[in-house]
N, C-alpha and C. Protein backbone atom coordinates (compact mmCIF):
# COMPACT_ATOMS: atom_id res chain seq x y z
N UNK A 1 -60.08 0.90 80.29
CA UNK A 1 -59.07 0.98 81.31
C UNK A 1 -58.69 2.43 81.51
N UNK A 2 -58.17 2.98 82.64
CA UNK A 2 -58.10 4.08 82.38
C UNK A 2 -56.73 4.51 82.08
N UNK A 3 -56.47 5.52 81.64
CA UNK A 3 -56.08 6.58 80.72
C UNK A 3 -55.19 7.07 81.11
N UNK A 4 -55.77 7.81 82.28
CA UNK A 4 -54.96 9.08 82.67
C UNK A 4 -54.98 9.22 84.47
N UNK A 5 -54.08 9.83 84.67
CA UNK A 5 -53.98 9.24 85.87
C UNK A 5 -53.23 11.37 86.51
N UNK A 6 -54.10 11.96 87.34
CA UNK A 6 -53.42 12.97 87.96
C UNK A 6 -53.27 13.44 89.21
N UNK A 7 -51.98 13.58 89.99
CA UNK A 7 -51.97 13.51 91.63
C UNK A 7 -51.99 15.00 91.99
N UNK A 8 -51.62 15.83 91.26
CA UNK A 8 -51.55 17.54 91.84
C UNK A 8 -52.65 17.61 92.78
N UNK A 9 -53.15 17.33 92.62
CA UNK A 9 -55.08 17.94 93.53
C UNK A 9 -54.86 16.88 94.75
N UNK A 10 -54.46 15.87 94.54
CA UNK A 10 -54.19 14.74 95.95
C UNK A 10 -55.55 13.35 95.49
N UNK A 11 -56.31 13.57 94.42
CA UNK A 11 -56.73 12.83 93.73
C UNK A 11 -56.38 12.07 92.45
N UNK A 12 -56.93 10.62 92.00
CA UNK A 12 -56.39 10.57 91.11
C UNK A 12 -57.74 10.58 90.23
N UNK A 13 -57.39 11.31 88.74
CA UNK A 13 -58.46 11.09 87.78
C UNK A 13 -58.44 10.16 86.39
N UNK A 14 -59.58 9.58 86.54
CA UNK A 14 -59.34 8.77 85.43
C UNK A 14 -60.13 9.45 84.39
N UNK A 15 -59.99 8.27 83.31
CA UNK A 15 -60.27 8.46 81.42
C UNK A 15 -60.36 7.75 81.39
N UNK A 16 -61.35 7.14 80.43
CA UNK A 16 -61.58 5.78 79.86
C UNK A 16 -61.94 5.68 78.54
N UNK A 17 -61.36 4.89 77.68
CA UNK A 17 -60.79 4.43 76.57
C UNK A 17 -60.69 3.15 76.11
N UNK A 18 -60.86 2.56 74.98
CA UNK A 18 -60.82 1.59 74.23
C UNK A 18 -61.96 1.05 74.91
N UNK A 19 -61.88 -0.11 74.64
CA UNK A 19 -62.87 -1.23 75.12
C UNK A 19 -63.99 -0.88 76.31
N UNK A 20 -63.30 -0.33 77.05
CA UNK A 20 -64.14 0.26 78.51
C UNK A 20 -65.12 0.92 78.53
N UNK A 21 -65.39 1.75 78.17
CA UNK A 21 -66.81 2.20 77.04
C UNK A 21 -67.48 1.85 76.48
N UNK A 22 -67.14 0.60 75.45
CA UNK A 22 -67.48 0.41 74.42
C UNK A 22 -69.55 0.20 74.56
N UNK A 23 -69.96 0.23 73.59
CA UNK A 23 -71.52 -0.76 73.60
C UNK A 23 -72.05 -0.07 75.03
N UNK A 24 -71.95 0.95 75.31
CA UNK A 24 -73.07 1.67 75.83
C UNK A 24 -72.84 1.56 77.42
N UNK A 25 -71.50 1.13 77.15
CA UNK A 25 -70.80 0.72 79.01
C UNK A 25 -70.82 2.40 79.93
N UNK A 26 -70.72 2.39 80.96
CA UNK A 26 -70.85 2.71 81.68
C UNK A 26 -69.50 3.07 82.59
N UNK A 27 -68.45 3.21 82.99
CA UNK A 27 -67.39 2.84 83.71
C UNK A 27 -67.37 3.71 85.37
N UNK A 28 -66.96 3.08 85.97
CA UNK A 28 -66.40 3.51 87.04
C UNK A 28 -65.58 2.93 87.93
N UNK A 29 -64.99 4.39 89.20
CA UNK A 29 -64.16 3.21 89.55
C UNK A 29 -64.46 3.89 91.15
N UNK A 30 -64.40 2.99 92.48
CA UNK A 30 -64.25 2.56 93.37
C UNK A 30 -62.81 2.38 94.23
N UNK A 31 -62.44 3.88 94.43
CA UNK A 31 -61.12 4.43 95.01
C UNK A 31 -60.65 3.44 96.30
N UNK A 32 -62.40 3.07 97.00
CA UNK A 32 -62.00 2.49 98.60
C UNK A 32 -62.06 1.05 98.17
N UNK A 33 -62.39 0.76 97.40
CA UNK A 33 -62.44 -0.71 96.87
C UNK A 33 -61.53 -1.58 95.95
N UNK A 34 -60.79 -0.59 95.22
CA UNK A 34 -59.93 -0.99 93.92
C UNK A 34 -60.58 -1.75 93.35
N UNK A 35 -62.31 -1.40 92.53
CA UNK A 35 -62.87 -1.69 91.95
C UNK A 35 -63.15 -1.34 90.53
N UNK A 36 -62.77 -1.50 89.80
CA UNK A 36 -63.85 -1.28 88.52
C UNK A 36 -65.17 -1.86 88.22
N UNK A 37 -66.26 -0.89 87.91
CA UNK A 37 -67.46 -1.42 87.78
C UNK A 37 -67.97 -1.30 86.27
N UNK A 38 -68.95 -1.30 85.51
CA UNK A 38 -70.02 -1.39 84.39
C UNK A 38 -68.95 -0.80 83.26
N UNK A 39 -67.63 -1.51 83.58
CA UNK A 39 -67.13 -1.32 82.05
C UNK A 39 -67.11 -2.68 80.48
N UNK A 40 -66.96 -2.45 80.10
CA UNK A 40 -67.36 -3.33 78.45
C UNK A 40 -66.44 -3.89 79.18
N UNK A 41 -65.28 -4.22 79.41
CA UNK A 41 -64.03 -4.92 78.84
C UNK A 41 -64.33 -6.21 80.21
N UNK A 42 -64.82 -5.51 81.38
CA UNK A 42 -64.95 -6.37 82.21
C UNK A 42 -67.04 -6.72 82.39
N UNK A 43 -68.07 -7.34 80.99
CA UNK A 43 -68.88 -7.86 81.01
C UNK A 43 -69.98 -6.67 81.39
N UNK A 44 -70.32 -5.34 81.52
CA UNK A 44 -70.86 -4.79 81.98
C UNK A 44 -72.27 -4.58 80.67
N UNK A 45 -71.94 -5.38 79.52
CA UNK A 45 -72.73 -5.42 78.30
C UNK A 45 -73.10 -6.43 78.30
N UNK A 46 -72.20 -7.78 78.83
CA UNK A 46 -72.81 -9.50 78.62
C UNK A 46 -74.35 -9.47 79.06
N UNK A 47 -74.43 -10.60 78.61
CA UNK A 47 -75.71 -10.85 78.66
C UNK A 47 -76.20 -11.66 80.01
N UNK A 48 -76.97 -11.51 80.78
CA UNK A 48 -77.42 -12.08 81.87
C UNK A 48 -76.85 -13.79 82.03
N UNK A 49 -76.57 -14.52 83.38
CA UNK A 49 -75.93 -15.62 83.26
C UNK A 49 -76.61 -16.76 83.24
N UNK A 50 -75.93 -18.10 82.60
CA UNK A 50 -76.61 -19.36 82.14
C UNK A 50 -77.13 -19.78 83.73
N UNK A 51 -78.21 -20.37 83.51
CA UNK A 51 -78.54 -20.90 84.81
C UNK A 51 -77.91 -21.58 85.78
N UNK A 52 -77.85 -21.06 87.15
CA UNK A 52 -76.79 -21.40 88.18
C UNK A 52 -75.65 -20.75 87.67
N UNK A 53 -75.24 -19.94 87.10
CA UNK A 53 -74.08 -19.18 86.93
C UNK A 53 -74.09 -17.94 87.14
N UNK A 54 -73.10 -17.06 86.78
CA UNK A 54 -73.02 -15.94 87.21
C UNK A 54 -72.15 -14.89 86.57
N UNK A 55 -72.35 -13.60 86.47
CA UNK A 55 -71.44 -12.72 85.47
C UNK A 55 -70.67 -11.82 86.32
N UNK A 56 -69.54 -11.45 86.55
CA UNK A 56 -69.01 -10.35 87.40
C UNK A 56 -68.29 -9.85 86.45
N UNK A 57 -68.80 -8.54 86.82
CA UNK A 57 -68.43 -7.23 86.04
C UNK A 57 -68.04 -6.15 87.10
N UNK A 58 -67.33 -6.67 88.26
CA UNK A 58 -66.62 -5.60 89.03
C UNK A 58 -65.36 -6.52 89.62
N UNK A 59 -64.72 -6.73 88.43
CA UNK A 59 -63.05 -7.32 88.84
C UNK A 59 -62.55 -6.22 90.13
N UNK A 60 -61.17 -6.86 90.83
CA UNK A 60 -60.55 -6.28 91.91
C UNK A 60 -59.48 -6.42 91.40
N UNK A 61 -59.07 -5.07 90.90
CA UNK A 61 -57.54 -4.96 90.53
C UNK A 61 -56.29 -5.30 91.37
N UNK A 62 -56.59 -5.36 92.47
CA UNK A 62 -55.32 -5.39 93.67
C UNK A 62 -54.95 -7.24 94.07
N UNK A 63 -56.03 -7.72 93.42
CA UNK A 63 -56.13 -9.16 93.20
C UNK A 63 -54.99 -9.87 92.26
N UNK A 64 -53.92 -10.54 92.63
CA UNK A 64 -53.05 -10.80 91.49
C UNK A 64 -52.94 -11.97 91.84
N UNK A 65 -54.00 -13.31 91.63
CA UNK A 65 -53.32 -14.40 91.67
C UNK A 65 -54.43 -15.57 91.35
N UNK A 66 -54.78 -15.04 89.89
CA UNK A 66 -54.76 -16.00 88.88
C UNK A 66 -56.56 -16.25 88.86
N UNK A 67 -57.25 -15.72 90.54
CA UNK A 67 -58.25 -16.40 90.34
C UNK A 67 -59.24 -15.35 89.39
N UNK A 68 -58.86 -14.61 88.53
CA UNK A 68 -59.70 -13.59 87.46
C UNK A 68 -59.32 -14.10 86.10
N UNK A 69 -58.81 -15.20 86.26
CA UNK A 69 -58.44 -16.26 84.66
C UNK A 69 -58.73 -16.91 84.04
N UNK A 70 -59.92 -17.51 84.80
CA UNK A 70 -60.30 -18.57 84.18
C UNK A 70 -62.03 -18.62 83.49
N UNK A 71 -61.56 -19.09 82.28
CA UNK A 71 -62.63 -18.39 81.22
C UNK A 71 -63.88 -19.10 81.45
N UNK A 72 -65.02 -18.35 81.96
CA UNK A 72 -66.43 -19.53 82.30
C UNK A 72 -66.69 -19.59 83.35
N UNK A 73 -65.94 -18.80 84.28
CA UNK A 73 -66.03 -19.01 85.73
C UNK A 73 -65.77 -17.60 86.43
N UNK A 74 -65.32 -16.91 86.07
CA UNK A 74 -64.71 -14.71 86.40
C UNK A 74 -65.81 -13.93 85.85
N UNK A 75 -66.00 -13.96 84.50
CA UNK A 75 -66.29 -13.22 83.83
C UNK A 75 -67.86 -13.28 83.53
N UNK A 76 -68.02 -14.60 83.20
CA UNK A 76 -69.24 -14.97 82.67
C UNK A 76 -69.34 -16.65 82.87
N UNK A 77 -70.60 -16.98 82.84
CA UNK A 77 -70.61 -18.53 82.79
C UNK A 77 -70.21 -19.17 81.57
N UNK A 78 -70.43 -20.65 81.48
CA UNK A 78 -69.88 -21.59 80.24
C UNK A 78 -70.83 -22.52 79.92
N UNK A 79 -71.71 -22.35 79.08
CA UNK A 79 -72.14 -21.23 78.52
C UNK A 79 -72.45 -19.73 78.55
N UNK A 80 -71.68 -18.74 77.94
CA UNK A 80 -72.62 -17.48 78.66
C UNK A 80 -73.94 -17.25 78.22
N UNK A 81 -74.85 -16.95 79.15
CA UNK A 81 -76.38 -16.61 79.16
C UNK A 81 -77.00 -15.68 78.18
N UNK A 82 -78.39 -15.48 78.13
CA UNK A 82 -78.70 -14.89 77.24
C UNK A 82 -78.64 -15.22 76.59
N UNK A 83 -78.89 -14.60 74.90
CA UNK A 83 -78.90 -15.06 73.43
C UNK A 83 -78.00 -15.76 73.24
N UNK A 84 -76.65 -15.84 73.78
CA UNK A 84 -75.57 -16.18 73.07
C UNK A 84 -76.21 -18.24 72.81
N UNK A 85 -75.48 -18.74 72.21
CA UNK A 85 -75.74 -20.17 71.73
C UNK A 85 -75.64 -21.13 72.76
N UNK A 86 -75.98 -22.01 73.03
CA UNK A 86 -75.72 -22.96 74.64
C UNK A 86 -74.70 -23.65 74.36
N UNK A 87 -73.33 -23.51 74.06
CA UNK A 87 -71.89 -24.33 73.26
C UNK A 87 -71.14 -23.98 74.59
N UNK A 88 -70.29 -24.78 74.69
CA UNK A 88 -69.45 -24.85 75.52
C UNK A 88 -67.81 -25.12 74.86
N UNK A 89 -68.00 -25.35 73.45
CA UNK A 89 -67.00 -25.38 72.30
C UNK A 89 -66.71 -23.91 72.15
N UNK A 90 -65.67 -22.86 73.16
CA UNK A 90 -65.70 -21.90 72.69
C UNK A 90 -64.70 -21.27 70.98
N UNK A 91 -64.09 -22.73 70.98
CA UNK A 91 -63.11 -22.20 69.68
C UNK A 91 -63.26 -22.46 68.50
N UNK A 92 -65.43 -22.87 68.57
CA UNK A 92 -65.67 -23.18 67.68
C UNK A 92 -66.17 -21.95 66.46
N UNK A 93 -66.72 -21.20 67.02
CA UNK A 93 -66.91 -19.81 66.89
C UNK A 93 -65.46 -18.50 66.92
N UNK A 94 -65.17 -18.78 67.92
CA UNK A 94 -64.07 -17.56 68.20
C UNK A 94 -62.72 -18.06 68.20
N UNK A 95 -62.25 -19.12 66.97
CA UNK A 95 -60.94 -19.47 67.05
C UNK A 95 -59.55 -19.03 66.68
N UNK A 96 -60.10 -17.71 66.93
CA UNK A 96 -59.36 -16.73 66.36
C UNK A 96 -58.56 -16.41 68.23
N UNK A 97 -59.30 -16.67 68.76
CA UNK A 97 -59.45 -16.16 70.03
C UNK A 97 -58.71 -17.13 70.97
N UNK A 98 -59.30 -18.34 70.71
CA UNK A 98 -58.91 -19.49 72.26
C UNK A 98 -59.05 -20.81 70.59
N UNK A 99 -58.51 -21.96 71.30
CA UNK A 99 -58.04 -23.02 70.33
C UNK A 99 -58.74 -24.09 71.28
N UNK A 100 -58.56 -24.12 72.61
CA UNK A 100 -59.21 -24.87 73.35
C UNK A 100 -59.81 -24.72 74.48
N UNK A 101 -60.84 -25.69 74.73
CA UNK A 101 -61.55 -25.44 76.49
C UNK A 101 -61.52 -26.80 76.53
N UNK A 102 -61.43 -27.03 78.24
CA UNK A 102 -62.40 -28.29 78.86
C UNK A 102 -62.66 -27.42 80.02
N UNK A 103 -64.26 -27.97 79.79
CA UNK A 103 -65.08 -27.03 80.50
C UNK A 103 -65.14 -27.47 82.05
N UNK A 104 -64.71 -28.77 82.37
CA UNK A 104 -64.09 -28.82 83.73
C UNK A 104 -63.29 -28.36 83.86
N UNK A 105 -62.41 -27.95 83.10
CA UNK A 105 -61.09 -27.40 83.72
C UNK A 105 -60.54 -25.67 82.98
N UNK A 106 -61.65 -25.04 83.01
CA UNK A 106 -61.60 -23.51 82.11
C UNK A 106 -60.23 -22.90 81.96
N UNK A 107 -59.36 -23.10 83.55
CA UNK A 107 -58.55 -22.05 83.70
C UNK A 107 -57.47 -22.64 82.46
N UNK A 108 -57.27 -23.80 82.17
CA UNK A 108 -56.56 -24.74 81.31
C UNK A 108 -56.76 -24.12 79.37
N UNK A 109 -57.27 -23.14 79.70
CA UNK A 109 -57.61 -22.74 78.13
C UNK A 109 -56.44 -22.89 77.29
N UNK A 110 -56.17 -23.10 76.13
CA UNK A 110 -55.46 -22.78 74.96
C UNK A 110 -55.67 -21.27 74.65
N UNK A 111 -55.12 -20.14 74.63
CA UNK A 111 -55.70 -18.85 73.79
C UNK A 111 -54.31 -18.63 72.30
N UNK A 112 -55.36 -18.92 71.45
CA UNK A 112 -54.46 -17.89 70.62
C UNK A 112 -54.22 -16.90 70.07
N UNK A 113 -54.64 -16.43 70.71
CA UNK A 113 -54.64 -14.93 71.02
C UNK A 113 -54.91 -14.22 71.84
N UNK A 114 -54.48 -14.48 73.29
CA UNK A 114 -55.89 -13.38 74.43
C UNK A 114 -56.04 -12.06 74.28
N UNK A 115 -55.12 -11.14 73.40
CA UNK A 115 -55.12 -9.64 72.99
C UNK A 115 -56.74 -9.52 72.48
N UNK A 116 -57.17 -10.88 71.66
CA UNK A 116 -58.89 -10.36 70.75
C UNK A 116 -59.94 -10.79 72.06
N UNK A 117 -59.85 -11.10 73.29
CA UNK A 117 -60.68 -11.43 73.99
C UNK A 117 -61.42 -10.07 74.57
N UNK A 118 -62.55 -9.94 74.50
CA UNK A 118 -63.54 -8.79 75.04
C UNK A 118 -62.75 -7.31 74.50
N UNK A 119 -62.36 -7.10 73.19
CA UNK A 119 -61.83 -6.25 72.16
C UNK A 119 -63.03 -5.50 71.78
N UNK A 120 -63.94 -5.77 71.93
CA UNK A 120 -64.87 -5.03 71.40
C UNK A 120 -65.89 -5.34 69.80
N UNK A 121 -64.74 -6.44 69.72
CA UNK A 121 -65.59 -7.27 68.25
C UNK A 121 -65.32 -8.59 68.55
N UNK A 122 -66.88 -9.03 67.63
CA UNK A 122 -66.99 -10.82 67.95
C UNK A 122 -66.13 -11.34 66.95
N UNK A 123 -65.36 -12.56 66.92
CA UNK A 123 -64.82 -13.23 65.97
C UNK A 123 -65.37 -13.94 65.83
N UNK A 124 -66.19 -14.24 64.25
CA UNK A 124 -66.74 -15.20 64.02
C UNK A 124 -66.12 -15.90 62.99
């Protein structure tokens, strides 16, 4: 996320930090778009998506209403693709993290904790 923020010049500049970096990310951002793109925190490391699904890794910050919430459906699919395991039990693994899913109904999660979600370490 970024950091730092400076208007003297009539631009603003960012920094990026924690998570946003992380694993070989990439970050940027998209002034005319209020985009963030190829950062860790928003999937820019996940792994390609489960079939018929899909990964977005350029959230819209100016977006405030709820539809960037729901876990399996924003971020990544449910299952997410790639190596990861074909479970749809996400709190079976990461219950450190979320306590419950129904995978019809994602946005309905249990988290107990959403602070450890895309932190930069897996809870296993």
């Amino acid at each position: 996320m970024p950091t730092t923020t400076s208007h003297p010049s009539g631009a603003v500049d960012f920094g990026w930090d924690g998570p946003s970096a992380m694993n070989g990310a990439t970050p940027s951002y998209d002034g005319g778009t209020n985009a963030c793109s190829n950062t860790y925190c928003h999937g820019s490391t996940l792994a390609g998506p489960a079939a018929g699904g899909s990964v977005n890794r350029t959230p819209v910050w100016n977006v405030v209403n709820g539809t960037y919430g729901a876990c399996g459906t924003t971020c990544h699919t449910l299952p997410p693709g790639g190596n990861h395991p074909p479970s749809t039990s996400c709190q079976h693994c990461h219950n450190s993290t979320i306590s419950a899913i129904d995978i019809a109904n994602p946005s309905a999660a249990t988290w107990n904790d959403p602070s450890l979600h895309v932190n930069g370490t897996v809870e296993f």
